[in-house]
Protein backbone atom coordinates (compact mmCIF):
# COMPACT_ATOMS: atom_id res chain seq x y z
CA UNK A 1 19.88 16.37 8.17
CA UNK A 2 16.11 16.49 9.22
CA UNK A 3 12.88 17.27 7.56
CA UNK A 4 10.33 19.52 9.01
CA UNK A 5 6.59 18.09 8.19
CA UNK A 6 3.29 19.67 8.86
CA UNK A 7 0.14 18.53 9.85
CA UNK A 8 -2.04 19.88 7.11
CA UNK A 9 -5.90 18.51 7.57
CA UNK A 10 -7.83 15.87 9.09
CA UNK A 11 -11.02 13.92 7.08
CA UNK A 12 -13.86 15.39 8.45
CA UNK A 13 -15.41 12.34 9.07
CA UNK A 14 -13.82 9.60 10.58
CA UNK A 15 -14.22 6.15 10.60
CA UNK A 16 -16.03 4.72 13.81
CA UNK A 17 -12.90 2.15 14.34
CA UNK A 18 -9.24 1.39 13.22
CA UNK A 19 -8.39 2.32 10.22
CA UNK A 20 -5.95 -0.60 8.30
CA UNK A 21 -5.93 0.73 4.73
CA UNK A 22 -5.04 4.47 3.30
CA UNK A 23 -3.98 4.56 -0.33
CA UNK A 24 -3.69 7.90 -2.80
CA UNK A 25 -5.88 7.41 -5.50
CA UNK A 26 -4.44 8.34 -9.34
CA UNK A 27 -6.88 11.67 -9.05
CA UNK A 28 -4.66 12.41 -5.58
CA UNK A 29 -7.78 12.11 -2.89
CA UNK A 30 -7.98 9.45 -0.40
CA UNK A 31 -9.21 5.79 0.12
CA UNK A 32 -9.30 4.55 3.66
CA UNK A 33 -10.64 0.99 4.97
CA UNK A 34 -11.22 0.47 8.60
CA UNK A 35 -12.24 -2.15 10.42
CA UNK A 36 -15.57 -0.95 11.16
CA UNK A 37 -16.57 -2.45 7.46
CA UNK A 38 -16.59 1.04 5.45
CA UNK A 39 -14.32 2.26 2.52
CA UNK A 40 -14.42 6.08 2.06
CA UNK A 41 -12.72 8.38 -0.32
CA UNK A 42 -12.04 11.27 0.72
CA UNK A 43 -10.60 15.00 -0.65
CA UNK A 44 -7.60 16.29 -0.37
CA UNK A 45 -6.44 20.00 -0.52
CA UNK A 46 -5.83 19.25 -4.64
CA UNK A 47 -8.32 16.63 -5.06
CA UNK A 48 -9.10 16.46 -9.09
CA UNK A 49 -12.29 13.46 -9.25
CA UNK A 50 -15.95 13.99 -8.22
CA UNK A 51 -16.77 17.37 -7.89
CA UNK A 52 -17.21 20.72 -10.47
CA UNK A 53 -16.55 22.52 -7.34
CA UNK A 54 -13.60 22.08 -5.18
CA UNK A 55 -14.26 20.71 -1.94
CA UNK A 56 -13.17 21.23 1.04
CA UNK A 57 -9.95 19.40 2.33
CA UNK A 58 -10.34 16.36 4.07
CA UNK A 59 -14.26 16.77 2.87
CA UNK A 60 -15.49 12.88 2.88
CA UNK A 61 -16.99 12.35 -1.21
CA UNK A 62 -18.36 8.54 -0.54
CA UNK A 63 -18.60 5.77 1.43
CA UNK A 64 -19.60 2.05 0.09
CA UNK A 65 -22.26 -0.03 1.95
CA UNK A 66 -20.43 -1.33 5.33
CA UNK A 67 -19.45 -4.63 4.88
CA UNK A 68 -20.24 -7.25 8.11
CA UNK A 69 -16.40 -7.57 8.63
CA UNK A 70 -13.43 -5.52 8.54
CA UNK A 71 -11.60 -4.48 5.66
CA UNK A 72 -8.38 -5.51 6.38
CA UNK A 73 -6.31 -4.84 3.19
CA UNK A 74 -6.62 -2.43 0.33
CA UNK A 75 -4.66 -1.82 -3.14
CA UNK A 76 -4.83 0.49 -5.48
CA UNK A 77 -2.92 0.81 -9.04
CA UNK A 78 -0.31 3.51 -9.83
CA UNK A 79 -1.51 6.00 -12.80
CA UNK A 80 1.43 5.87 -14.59
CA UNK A 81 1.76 2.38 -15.21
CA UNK A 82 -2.12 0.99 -16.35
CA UNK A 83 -4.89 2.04 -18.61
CA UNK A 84 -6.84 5.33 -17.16
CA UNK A 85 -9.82 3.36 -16.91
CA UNK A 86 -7.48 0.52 -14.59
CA UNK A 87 -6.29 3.11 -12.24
CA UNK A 88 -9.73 4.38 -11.08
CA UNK A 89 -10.02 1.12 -9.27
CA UNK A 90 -9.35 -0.55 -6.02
CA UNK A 91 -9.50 -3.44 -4.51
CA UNK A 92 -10.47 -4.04 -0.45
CA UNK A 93 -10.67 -7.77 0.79
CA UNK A 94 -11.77 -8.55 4.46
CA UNK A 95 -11.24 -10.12 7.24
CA UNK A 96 -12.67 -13.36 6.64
CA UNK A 97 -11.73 -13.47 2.84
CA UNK A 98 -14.37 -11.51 0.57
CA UNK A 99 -12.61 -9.73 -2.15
CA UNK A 100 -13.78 -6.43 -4.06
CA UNK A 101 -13.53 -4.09 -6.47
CA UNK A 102 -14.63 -1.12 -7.14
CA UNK A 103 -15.01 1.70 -9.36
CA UNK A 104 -13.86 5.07 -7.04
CA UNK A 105 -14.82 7.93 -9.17
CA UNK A 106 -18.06 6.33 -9.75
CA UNK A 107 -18.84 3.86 -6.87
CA UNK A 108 -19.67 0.95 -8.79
CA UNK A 109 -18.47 -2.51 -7.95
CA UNK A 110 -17.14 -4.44 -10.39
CA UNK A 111 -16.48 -7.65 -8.49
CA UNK A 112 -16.86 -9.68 -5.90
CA UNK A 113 -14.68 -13.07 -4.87
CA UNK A 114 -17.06 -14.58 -2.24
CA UNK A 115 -15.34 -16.72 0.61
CA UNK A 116 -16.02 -19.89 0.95
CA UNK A 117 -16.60 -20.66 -3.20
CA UNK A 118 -16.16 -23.84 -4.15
CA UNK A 119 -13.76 -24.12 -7.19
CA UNK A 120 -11.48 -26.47 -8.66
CA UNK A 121 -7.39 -25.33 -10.18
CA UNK A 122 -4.18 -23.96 -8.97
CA UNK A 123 -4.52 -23.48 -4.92
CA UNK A 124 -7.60 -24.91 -3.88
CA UNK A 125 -7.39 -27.82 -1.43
CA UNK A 126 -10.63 -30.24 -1.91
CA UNK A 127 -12.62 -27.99 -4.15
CA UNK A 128 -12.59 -24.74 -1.86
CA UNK A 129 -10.77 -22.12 -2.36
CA UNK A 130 -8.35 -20.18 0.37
CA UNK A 131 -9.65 -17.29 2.05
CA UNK A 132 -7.49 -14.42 1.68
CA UNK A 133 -6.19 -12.51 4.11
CA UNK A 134 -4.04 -9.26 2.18
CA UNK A 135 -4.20 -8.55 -1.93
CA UNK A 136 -2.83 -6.08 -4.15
CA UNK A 137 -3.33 -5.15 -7.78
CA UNK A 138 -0.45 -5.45 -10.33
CA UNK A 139 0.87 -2.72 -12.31
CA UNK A 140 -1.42 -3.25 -15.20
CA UNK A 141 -4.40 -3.86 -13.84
CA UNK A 142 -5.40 -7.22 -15.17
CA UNK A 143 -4.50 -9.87 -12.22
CA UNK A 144 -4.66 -9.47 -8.29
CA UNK A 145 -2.19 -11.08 -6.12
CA UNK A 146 -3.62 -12.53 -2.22
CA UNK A 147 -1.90 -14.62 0.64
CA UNK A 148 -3.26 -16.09 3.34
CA UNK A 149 -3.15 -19.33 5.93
CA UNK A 150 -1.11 -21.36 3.40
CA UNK A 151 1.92 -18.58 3.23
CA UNK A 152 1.63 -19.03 -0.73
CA UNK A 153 0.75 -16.43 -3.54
CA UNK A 154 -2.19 -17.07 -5.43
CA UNK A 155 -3.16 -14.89 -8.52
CA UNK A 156 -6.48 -13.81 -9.67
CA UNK A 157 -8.17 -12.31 -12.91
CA UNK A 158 -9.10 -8.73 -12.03
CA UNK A 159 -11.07 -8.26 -15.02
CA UNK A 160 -14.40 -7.35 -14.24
CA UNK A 161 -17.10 -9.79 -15.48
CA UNK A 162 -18.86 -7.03 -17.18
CA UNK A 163 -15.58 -6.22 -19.53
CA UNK A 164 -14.80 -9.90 -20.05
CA UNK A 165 -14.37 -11.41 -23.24
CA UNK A 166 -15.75 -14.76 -24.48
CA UNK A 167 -13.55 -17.24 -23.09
CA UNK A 168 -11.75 -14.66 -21.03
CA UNK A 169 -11.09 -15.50 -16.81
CA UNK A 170 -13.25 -12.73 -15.07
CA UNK A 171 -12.72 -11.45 -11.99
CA UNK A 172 -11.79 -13.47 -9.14
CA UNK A 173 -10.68 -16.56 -11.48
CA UNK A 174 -7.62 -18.25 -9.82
CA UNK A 175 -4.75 -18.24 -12.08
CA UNK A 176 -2.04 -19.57 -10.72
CA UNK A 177 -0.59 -20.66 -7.00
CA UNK A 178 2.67 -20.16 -6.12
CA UNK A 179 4.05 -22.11 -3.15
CA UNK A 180 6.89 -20.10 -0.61
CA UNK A 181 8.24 -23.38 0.38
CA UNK A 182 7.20 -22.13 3.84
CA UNK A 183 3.39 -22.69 5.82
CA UNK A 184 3.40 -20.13 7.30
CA UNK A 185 0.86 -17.24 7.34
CA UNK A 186 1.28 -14.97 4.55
CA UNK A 187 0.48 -11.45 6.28
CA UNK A 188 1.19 -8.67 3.33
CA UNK A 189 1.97 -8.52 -0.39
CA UNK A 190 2.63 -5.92 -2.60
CA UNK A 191 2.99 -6.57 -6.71
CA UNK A 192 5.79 -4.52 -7.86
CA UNK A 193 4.66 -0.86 -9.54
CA UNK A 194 6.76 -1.64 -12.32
CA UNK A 195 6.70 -5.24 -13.35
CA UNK A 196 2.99 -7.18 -13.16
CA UNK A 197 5.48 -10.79 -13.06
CA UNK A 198 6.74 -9.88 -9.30
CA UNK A 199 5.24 -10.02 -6.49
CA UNK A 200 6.55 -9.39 -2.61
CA UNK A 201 5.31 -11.18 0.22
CA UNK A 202 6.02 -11.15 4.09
CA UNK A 203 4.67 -14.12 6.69
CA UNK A 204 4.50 -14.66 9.90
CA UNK A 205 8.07 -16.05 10.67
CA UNK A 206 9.87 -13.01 10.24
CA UNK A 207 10.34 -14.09 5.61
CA UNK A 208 9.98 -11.99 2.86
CA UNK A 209 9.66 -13.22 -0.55
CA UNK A 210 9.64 -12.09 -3.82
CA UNK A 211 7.91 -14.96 -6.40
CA UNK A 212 8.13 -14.63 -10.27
CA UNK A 213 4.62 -15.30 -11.89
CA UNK A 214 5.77 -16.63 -14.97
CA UNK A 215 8.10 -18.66 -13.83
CA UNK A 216 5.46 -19.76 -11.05
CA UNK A 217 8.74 -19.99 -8.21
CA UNK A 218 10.29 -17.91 -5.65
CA UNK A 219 12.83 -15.22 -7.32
CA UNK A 220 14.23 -14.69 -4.17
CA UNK A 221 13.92 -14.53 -0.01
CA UNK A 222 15.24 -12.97 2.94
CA UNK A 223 15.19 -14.05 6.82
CA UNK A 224 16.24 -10.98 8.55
CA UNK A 225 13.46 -10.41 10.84
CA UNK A 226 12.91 -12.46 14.30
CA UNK A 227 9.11 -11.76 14.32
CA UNK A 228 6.39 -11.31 12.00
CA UNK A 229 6.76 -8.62 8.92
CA UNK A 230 3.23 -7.05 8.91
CA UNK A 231 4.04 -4.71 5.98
CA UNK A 232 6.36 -4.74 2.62
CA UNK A 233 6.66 -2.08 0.35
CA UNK A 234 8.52 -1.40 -3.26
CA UNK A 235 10.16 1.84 -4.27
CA UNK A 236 8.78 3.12 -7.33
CA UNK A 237 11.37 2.01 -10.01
CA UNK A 238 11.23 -1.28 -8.32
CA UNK A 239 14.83 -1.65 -7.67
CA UNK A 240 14.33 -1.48 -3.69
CA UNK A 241 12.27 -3.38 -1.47
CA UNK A 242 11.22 -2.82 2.26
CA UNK A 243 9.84 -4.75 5.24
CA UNK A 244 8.33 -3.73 8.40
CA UNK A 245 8.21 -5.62 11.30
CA UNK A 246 7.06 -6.72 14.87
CA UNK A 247 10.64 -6.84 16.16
CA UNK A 248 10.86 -2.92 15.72
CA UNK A 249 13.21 -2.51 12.60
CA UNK A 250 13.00 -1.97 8.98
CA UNK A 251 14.79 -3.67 6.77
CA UNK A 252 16.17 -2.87 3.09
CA UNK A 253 16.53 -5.34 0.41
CA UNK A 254 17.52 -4.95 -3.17
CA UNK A 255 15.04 -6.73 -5.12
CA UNK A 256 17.50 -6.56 -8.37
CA UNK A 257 19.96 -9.12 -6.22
CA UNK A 258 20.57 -12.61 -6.26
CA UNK A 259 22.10 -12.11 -2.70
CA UNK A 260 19.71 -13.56 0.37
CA UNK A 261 21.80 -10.96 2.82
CA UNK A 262 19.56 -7.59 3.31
CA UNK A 263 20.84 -3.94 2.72
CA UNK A 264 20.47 -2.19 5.48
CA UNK A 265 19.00 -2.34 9.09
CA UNK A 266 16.78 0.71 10.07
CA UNK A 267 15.99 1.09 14.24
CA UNK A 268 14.60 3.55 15.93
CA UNK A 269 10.55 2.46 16.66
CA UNK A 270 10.12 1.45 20.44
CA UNK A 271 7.11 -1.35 19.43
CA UNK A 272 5.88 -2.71 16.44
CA UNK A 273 6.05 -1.41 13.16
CA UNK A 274 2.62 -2.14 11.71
CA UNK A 275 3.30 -0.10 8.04
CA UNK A 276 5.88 0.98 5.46
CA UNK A 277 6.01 2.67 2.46
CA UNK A 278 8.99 3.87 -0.24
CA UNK A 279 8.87 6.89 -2.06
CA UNK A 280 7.13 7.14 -5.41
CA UNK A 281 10.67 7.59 -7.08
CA UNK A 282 14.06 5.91 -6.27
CA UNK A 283 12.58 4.89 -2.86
CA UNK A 284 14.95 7.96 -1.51
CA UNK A 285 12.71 8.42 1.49
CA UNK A 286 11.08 5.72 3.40
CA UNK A 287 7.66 5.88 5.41
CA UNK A 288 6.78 4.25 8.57
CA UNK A 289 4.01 3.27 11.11
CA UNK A 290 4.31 2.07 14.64
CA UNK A 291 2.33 0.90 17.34
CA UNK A 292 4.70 3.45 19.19
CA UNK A 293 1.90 6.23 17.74
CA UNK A 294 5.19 7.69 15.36
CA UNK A 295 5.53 8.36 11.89
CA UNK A 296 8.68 7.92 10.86
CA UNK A 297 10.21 9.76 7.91
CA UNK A 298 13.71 7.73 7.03
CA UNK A 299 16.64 8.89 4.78
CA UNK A 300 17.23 5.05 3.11
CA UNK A 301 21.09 6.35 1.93
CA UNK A 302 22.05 8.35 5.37
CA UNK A 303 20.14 5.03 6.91
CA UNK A 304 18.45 6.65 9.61
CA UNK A 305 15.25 8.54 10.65
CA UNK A 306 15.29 12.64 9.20
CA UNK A 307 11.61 13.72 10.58
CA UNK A 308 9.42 12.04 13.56
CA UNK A 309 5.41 12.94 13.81
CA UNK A 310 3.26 11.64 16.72
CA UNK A 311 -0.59 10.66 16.50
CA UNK A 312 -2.74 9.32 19.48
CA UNK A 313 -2.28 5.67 18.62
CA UNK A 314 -0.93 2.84 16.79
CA UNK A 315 -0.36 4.49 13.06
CA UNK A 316 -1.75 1.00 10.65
CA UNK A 317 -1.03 2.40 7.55
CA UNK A 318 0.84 4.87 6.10
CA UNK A 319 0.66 6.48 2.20
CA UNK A 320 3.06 8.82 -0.14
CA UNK A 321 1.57 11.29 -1.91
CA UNK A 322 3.25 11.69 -4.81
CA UNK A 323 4.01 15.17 -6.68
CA UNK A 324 1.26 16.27 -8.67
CA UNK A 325 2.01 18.36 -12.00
CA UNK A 326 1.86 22.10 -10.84
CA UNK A 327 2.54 21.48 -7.31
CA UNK A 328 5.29 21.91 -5.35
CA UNK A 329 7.09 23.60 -2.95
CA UNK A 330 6.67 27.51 -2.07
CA UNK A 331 9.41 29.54 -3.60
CA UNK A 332 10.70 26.14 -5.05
CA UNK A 333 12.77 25.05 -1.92
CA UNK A 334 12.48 22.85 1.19
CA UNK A 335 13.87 24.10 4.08
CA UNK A 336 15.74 21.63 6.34
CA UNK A 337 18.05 21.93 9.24
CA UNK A 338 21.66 21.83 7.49
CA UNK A 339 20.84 22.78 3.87
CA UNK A 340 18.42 23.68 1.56
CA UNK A 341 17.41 21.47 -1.58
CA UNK A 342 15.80 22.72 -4.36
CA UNK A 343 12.67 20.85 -4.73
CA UNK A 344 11.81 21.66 -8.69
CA UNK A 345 8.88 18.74 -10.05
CA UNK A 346 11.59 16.50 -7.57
CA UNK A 347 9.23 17.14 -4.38
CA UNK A 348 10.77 16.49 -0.94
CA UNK A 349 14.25 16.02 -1.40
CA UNK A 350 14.07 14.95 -4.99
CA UNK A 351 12.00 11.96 -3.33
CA UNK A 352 8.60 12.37 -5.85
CA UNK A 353 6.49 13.20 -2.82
CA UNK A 354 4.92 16.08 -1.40
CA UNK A 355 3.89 14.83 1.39
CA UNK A 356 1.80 11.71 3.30
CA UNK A 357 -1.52 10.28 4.67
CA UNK A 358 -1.74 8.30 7.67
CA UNK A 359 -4.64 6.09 9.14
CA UNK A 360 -4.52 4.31 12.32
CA UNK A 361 -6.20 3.55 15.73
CA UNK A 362 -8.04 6.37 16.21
CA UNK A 363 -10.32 6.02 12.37
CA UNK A 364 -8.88 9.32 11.33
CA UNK A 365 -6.90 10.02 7.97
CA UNK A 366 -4.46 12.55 8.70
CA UNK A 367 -2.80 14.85 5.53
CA UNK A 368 0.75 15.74 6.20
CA UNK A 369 3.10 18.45 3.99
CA UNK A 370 6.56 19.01 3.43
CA UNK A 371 7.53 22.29 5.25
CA UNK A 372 7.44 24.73 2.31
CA UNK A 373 5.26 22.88 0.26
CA UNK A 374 2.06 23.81 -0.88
């Protein structure tokens, strides 16, 4: 089997350098973060957020004051698993440490963790807190994960000050640090779409980890990579979990296990693979980025790749977009090379998406579609 996709738009304006950070916002436009200090939104051919009118696709709708340094990591929360006001937020965090977030219908910021604060609790060595170096949001909204220099998790408040009770930790309050048992560089985390208590976490040695925030310990860990895992993802139901790495391979996990042995082994990429991402569902579908300028669009059962795209250079993040009610495909079907599946509210393949954004070396965010979908 193979899938057919389509390049469908470009933004209109593109970033002036790399772009590290795409995520599909809950009102299904576009975030990006590049390394030339921006964050934009941007439309897509459905976008639902800013405008009476409906703009054009790829149509930039607003960019935040340029930071000094690059944003190097950005999160977003899932709609269907936080308050509406909690998933019109993100959160961007740069290269050197300084956390925000920010309102993206709106464009207010709601908070700012400064680096270089001097603090005292959970993580903090001599009064100063670490920089961090990649964050996510949980599922509900209300805490932000980071990792950094020390390879441990530390968890923040992500209520904004402004919304903060009397008494209540505001945002950027450190919560709680959770040790991997390993110092090594902690280079991406993910908090699971399903469950605010887990977290993911790859390093620079090649380990994943998944750590348990109530219990304040590692649930779990894997060493099946040689080299460093620059990107983990979780499948929406949060039963699967997926790492990308510099020694070329994916590699499949079940995160419901006890078992330290991996899944599955996915090859194919020729260099690194900078980005990954499971589909909004049952994690069906995998996504991948490379510094091999491919997209890679994986079967996870079949265990191998089912649709290849190529861009101009190294793809540093890639994005689901996940079905949106009304859409889907023309004539209800997706054509692919051996059968036909009928794609009903399922999207591609029954995956939950209709298709994916990219961002990489050249600053551009590129929209791609299902063949037959809208």
């Amino acid at each position: 089997m193979s899938l057919q996709f389509v390049h469908s738009h470009d933004a209109l304006q593109p970033h002036s350098a790399a772009i590290w950070g795409v995520a599909v916002t809950s009102t299904n436009d576009v975030l990006s973060s590049s390394l030339d200090g921006t964050l934009a939104l941007h439309a897509s051919s459905s976008s639902t957020s800013l405008s009476d009118s409906s703009p054009a696709p790829g149509t930039r709708l607003r960019t935040w004051p340029a930071h000094p340094l690059a944003w190097v990591s950005l999160s977003v929360v899932a709609a269907k698993n936080a308050h509406p006001e909690v998933t019109k937020r993100a959160l961007v965090n740069s290269i050197a440490g300084t956390t925000v977030l920010v309102d993206y219908t709106s464009g207010d910021e709601l908070g700012r963790k400064m680096i270089g604060e001097r603090e005292v609790g959970p993580g903090t060595k001599s009064g100063w807190a670490e920089p961090a170096w990649s964050v996510s949001l949980s599922s509900d909204g209300k805490t932000y994960a980071s990792t950094g220099a020390s390879g441990g998790i530390t968890v923040h408040s992500a209520v904004p000050s402004s919304e903060a009770e009397e008494g209540e930790d505001s945002f950027g309050t450190r919560l709680a640090h959770i040790p991997s048992g390993r110092s090594k560089f902690g280079l991406h985390l993910e908090c699971s779409p399903v469950d605010s208590t887990k977290i993911a976490m790859s390093n620079e040695t090649g380990q994943v980890f998944v750590v348990d925030t109530v219990k304040e310990a590692v649930a779990n860990s894997w060493a099946s990579h040689a080299m460093p895992v620059r990107s983990v993802s979780w499948s929406g139901d949060g039963s699967l979990i997926m790492s990308a790495s510099d020694d070329r391979r994916l590699v499949l996990y079940d995160a419901r296990a006890s078992s330290s042995s991996a899944v599955a082994h996915l090859s194919g990429h020729t260099q690194s693979v900078l980005s990954v991402s499971l589909s909004p569902g049952d994690g069906r579908l995998a996504l991948s980025g490379s510094r091999d300028s491919t997209v890679r669009v994986w079967d996870v059962g079949m265990r191998k790749a089912v649709g290849v795209v190529r861009e101009g250079g190294a793809v540093w993040s890639v994005a689901w977009r996940p079905v949106i009610a009304g859409e889907g495909a023309a004539g209800g079907e997706i054509e692919m090379s051996d059968t036909t599946v009928g794609s009903g509210g399922g999207g591609i393949g029954g995956s939950g998406a209709m298709g994916f954004v990219t961002g990489g070396e050249e600053g551009v965010v590129r929209w791609y579609r299902g063949a037959g979908m809208v």
